[in-house]
PDB file of N, CA and C in Angstrom:
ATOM      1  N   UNK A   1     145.987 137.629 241.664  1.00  0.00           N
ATOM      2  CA  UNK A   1     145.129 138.634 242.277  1.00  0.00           C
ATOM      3  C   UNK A   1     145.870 139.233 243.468  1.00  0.00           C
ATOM      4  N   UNK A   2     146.091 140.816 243.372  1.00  0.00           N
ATOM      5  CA  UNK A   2     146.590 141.140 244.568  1.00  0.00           C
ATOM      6  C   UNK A   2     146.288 141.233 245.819  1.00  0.00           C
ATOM      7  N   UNK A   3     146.745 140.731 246.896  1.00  0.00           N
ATOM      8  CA  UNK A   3     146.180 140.425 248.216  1.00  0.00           C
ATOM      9  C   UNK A   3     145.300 142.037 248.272  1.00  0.00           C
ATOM     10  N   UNK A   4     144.250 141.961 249.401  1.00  0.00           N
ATOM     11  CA  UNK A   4     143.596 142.744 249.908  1.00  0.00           C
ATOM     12  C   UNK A   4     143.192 142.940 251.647  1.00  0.00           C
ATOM     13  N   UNK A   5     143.270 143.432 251.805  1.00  0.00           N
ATOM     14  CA  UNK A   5     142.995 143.826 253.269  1.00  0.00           C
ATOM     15  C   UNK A   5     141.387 144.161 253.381  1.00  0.00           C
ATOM     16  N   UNK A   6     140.393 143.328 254.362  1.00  0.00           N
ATOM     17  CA  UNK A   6     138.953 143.743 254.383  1.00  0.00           C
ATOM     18  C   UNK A   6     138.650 143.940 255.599  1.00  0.00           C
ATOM     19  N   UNK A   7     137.987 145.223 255.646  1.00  0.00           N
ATOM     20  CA  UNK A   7     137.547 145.842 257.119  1.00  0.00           C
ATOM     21  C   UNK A   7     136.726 144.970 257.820  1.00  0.00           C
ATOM     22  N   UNK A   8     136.347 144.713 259.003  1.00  0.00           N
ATOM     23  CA  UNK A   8     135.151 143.922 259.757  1.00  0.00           C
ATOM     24  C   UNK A   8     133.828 144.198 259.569  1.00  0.00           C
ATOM     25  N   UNK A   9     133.770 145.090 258.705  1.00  0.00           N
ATOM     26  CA  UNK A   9     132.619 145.537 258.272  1.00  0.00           C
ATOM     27  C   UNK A   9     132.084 145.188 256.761  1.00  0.00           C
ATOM     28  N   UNK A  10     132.917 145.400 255.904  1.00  0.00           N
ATOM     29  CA  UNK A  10     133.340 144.732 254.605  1.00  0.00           C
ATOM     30  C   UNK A  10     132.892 143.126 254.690  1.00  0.00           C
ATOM     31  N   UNK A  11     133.395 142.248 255.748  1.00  0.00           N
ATOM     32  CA  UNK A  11     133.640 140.604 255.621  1.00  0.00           C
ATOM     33  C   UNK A  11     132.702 140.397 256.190  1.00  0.00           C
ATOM     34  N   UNK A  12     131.472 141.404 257.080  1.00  0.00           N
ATOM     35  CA  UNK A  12     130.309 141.049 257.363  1.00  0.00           C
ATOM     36  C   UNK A  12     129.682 140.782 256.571  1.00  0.00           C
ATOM     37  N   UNK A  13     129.642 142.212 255.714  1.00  0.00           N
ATOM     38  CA  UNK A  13     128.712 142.236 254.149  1.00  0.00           C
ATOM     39  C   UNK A  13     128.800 140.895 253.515  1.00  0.00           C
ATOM     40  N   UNK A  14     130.035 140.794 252.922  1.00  0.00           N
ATOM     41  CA  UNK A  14     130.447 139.840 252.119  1.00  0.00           C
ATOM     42  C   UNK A  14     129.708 137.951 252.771  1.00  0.00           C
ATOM     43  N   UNK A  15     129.603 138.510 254.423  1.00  0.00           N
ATOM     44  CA  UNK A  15     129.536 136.861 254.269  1.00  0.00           C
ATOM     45  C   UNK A  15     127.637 137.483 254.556  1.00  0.00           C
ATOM     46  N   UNK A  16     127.161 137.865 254.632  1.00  0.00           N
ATOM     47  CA  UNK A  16     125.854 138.335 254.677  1.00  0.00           C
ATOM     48  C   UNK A  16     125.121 137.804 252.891  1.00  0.00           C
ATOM     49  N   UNK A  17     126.216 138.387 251.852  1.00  0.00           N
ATOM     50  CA  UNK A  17     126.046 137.870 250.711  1.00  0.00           C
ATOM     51  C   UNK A  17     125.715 136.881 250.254  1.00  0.00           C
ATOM     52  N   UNK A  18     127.143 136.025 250.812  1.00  0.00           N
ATOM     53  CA  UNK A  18     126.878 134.545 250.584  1.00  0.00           C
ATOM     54  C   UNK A  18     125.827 134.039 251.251  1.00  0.00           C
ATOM     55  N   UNK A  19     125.529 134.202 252.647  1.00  0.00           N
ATOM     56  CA  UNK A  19     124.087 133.216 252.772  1.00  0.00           C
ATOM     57  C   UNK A  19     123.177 133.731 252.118  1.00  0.00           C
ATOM     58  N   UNK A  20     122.862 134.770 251.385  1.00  0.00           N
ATOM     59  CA  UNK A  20     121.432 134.718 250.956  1.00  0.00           C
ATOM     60  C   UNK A  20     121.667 134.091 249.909  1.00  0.00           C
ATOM     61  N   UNK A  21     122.890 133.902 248.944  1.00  0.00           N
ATOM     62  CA  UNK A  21     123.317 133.101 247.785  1.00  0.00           C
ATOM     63  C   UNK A  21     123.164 131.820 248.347  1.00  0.00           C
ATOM     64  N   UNK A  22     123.474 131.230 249.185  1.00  0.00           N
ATOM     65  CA  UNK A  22     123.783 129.755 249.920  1.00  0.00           C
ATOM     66  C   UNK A  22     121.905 129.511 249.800  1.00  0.00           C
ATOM     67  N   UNK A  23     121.095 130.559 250.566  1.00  0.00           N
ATOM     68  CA  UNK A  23     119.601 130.332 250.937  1.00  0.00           C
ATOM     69  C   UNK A  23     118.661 130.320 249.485  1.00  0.00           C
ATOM     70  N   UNK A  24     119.371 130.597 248.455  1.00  0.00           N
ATOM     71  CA  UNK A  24     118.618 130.565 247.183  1.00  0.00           C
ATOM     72  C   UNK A  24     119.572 129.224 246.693  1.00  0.00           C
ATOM     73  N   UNK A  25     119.920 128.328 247.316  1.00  0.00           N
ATOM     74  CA  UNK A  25     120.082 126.931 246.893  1.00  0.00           C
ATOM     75  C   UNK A  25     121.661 126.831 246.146  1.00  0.00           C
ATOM     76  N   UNK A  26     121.912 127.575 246.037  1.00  0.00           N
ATOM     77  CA  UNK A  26     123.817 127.803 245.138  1.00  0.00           C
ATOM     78  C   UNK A  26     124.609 126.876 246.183  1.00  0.00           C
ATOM     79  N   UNK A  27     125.495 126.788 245.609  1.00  0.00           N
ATOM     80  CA  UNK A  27     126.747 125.745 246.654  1.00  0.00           C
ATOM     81  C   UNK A  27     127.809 127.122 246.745  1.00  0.00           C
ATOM     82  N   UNK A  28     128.567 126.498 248.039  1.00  0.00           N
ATOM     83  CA  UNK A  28     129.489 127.085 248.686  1.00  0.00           C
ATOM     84  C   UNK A  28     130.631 128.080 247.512  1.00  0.00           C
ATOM     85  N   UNK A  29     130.924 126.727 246.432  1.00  0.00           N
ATOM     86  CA  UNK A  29     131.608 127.435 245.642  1.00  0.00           C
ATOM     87  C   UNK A  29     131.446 128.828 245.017  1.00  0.00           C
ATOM     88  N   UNK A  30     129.852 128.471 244.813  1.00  0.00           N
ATOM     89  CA  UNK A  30     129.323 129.973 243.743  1.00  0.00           C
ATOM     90  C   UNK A  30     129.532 130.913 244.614  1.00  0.00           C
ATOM     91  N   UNK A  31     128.697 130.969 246.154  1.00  0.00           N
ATOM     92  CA  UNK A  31     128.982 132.222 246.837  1.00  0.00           C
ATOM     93  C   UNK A  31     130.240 132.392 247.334  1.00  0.00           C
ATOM     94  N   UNK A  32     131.019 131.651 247.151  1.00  0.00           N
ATOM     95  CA  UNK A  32     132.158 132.371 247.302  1.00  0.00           C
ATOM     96  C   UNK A  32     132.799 133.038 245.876  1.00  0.00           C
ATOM     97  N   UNK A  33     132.606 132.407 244.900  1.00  0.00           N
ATOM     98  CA  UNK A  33     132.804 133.162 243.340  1.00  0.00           C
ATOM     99  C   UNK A  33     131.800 134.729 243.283  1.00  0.00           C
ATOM    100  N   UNK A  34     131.113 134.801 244.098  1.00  0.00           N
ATOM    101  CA  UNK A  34     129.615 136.044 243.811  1.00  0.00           C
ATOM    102  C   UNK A  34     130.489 136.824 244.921  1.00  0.00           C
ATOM    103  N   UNK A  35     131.010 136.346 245.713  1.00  0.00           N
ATOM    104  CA  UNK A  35     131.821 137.334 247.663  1.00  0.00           C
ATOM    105  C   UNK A  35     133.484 137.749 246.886  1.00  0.00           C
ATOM    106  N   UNK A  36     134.004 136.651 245.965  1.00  0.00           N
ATOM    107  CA  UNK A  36     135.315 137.559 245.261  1.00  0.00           C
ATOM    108  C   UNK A  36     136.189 137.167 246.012  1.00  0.00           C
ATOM    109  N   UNK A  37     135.646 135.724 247.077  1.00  0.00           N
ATOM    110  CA  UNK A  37     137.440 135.090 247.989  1.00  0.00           C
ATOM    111  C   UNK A  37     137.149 133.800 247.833  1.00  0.00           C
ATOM    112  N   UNK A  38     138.238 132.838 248.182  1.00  0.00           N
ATOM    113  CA  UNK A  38     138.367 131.627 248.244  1.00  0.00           C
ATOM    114  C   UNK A  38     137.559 131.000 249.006  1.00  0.00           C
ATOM    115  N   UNK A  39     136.887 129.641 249.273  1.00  0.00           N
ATOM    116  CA  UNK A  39     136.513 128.939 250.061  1.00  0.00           C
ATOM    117  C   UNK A  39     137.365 128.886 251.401  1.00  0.00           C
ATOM    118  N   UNK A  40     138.610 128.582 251.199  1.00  0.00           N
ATOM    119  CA  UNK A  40     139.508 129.038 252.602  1.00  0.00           C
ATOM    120  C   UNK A  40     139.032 130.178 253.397  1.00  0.00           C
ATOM    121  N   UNK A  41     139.238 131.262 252.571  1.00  0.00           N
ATOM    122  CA  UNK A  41     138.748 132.549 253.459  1.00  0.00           C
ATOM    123  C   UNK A  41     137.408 132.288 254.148  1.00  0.00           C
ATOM    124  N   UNK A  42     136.482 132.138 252.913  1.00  0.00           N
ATOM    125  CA  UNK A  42     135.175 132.281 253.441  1.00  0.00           C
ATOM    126  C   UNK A  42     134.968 131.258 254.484  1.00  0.00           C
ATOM    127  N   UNK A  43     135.454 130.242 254.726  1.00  0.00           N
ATOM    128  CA  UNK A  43     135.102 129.447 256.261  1.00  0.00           C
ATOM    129  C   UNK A  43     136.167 130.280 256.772  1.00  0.00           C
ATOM    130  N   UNK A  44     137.294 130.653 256.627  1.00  0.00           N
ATOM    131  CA  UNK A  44     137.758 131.519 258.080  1.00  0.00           C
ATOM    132  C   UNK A  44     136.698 132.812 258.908  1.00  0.00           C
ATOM    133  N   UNK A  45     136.442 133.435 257.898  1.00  0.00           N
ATOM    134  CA  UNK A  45     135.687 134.635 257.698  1.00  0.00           C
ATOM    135  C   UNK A  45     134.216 133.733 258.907  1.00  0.00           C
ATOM    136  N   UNK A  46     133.938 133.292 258.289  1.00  0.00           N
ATOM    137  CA  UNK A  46     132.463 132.700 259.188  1.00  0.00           C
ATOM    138  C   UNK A  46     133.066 132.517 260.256  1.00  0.00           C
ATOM    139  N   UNK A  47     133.971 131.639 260.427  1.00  0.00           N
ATOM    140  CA  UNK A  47     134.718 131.247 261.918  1.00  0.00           C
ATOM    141  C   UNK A  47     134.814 132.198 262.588  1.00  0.00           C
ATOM    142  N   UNK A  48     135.324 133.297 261.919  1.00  0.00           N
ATOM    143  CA  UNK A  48     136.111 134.573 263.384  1.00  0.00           C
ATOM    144  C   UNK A  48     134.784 135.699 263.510  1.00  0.00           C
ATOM    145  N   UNK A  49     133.878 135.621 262.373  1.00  0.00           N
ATOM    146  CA  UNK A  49     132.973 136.491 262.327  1.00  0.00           C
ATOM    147  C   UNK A  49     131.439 136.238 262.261  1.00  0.00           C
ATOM    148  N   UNK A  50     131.333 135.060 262.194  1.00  0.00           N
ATOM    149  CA  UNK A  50     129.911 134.398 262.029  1.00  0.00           C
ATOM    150  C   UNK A  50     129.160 134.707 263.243  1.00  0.00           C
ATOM    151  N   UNK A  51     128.061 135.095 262.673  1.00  0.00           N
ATOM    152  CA  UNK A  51     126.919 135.723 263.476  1.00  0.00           C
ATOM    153  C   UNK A  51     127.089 137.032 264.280  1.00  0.00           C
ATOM    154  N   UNK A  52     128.087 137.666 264.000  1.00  0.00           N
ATOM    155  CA  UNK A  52     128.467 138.735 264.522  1.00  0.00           C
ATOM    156  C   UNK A  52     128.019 140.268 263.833  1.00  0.00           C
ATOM    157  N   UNK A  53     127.458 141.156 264.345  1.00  0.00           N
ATOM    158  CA  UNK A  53     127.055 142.470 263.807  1.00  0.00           C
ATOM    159  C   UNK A  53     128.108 143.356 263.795  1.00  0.00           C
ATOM    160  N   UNK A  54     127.879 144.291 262.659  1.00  0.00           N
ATOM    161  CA  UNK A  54     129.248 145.281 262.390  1.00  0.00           C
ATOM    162  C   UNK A  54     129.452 145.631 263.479  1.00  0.00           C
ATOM    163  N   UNK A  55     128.906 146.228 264.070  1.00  0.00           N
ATOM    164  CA  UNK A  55     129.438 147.364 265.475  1.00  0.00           C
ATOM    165  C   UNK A  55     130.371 146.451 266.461  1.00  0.00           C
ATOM    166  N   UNK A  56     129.941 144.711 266.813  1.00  0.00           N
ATOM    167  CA  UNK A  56     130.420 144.205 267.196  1.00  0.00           C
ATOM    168  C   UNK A  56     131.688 143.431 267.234  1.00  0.00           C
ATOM    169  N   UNK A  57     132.372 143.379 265.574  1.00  0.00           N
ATOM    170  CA  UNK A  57     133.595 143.260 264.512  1.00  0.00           C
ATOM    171  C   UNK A  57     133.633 144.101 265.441  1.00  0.00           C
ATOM    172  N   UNK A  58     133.237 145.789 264.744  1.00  0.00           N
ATOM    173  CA  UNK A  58     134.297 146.942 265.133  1.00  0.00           C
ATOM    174  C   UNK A  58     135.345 146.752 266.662  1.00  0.00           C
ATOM    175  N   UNK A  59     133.955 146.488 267.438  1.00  0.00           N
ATOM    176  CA  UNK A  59     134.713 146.429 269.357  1.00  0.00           C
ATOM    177  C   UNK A  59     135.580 145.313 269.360  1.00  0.00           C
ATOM    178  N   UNK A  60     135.550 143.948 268.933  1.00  0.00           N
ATOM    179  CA  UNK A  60     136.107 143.029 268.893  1.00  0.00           C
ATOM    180  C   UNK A  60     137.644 143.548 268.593  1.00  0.00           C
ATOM    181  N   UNK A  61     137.749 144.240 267.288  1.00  0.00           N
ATOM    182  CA  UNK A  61     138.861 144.327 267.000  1.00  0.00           C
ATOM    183  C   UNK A  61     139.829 145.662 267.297  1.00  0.00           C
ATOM    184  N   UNK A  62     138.913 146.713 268.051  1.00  0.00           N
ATOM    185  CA  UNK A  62     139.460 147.564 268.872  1.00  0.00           C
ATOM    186  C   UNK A  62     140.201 147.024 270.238  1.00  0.00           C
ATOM    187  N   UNK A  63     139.308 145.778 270.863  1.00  0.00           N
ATOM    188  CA  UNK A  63     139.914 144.966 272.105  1.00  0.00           C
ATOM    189  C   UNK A  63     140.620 144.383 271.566  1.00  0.00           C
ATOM    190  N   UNK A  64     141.076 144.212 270.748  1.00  0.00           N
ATOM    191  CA  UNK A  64     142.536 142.537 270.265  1.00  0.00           C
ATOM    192  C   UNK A  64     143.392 144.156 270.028  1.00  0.00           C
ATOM    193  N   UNK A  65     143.157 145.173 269.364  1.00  0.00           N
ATOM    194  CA  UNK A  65     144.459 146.017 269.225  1.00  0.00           C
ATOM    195  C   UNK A  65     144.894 146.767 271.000  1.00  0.00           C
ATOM    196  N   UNK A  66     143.603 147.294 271.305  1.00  0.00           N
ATOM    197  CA  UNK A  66     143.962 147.758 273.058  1.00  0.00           C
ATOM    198  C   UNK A  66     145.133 146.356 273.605  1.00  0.00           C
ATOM    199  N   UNK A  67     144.234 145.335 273.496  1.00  0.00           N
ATOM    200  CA  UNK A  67     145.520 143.711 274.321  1.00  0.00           C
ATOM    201  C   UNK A  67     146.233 143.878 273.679  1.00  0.00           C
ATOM    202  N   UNK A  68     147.248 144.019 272.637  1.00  0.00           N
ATOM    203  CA  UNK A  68     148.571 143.999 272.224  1.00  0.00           C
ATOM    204  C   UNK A  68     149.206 145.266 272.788  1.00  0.00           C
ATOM    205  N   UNK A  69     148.289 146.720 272.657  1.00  0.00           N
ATOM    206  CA  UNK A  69     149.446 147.342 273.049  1.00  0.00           C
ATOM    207  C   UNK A  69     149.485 147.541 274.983  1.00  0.00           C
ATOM    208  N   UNK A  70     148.756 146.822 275.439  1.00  0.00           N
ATOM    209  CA  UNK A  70     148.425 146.269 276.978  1.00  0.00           C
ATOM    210  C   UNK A  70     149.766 145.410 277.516  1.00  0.00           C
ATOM    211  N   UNK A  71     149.588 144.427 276.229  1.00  0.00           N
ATOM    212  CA  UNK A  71     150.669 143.043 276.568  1.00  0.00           C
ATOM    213  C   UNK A  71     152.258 144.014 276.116  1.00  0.00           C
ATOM    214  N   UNK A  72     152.524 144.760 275.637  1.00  0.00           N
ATOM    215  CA  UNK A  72     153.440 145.046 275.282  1.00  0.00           C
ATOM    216  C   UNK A  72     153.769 146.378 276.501  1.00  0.00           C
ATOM    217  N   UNK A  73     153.127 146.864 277.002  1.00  0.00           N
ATOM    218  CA  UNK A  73     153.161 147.901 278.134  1.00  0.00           C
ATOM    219  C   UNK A  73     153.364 146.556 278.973  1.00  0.00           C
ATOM    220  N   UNK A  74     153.023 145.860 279.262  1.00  0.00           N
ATOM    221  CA  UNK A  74     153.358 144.627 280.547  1.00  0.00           C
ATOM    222  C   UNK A  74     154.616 144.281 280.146  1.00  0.00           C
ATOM    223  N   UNK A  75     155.650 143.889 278.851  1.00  0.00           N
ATOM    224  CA  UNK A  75     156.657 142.971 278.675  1.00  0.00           C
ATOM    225  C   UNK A  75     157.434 144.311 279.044  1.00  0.00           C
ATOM    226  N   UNK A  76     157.657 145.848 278.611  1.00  0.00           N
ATOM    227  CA  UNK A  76     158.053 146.357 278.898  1.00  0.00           C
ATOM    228  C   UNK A  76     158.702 146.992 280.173  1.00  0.00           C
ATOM    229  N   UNK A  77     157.535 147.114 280.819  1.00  0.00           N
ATOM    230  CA  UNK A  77     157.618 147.002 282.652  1.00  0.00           C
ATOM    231  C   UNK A  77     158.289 145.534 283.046  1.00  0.00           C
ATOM    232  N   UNK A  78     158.329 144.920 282.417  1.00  0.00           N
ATOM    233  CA  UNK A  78     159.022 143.133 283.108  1.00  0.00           C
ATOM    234  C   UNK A  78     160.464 143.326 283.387  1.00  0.00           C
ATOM    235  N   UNK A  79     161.039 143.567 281.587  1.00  0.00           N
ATOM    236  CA  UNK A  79     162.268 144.053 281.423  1.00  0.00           C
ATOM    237  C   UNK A  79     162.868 144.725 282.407  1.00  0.00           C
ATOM    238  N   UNK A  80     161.767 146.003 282.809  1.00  0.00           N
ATOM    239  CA  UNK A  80     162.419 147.287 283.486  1.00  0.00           C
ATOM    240  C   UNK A  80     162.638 146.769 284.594  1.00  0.00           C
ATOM    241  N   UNK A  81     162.082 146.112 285.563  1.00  0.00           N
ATOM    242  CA  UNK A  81     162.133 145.455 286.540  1.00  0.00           C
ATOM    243  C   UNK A  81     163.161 144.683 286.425  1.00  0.00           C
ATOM    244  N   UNK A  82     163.493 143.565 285.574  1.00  0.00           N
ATOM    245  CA  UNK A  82     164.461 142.812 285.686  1.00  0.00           C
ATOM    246  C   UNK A  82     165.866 143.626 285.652  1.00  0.00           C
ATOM    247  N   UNK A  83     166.186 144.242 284.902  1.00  0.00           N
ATOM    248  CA  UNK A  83     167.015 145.142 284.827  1.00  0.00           C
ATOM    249  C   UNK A  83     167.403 145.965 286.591  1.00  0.00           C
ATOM    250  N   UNK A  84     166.062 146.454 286.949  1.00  0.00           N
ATOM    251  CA  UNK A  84     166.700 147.418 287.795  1.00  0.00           C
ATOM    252  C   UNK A  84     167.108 146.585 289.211  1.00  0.00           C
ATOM    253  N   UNK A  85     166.575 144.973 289.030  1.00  0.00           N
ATOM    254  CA  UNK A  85     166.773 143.605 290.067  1.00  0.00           C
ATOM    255  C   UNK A  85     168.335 143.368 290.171  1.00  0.00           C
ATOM    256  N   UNK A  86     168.876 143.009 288.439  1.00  0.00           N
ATOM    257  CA  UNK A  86     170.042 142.779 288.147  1.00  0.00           C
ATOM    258  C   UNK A  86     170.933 144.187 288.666  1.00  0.00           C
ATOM    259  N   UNK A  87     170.688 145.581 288.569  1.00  0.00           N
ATOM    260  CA  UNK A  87     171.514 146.889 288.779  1.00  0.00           C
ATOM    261  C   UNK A  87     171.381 146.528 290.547  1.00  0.00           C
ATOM    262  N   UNK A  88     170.355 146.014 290.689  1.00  0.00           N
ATOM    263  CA  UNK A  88     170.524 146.463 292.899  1.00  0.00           C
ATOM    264  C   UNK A  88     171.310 145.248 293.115  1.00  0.00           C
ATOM    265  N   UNK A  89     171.509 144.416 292.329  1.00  0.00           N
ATOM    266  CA  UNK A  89     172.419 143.136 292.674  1.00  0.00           C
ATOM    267  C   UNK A  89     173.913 143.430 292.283  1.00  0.00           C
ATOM    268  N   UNK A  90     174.062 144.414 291.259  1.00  0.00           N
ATOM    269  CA  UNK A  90     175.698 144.913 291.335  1.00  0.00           C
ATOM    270  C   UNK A  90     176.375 144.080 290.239  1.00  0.00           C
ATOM    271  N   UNK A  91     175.046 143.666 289.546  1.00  0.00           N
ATOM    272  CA  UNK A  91     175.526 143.014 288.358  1.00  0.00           C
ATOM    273  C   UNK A  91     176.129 143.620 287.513  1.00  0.00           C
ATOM    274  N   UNK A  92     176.091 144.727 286.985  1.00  0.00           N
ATOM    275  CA  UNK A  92     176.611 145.874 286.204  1.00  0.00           C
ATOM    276  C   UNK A  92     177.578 146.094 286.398  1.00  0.00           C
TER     277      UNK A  92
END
């Protein structure tokens, strides 16, 4: 099966699925056979997303992309600094 990529909105649905499958008495396995991913996924999926509302996925994962390109504007400025430490020292 070819890997897939699922939006935060998508893996809401999907795990929204499974509990009402889970709440009509099915085991873990089936709703995850009825959701179309592994048992692996589906406890990751609950883990990073459980109890969480779409809109709230959405912000979640707008803030983890803003912090990377945050942390990467910070390593950048580090460099520059170190660099221009090493040039006033005559290291060059």
């Amino acid at each position: 099966m070819p890997f897939k990529k699922h939006k935060p909105e998508e893996i809401i649905g999907k795990l929204r699925e499974a509990e009402i499958v889970l709440a009509q008495g099915a085991s873990t396995a089936e709703a995850c056979r009825r959701i179309a991913v592994s048992e692996q996924t589906y406890y990751r999926w609950r883990k990073e997303y459980g109890g969480l509302k779409t809109d709230q996925a959405r912000r979640m994962k707008d803030l983890e992309k803003e912090n990377g390109r945050l942390r990467r504007a910070i390593s950048d400025l580090t460099l520059d600094k170190l660099i221009l430490q090493e040039a006033a020292r005559g290291n060059f």
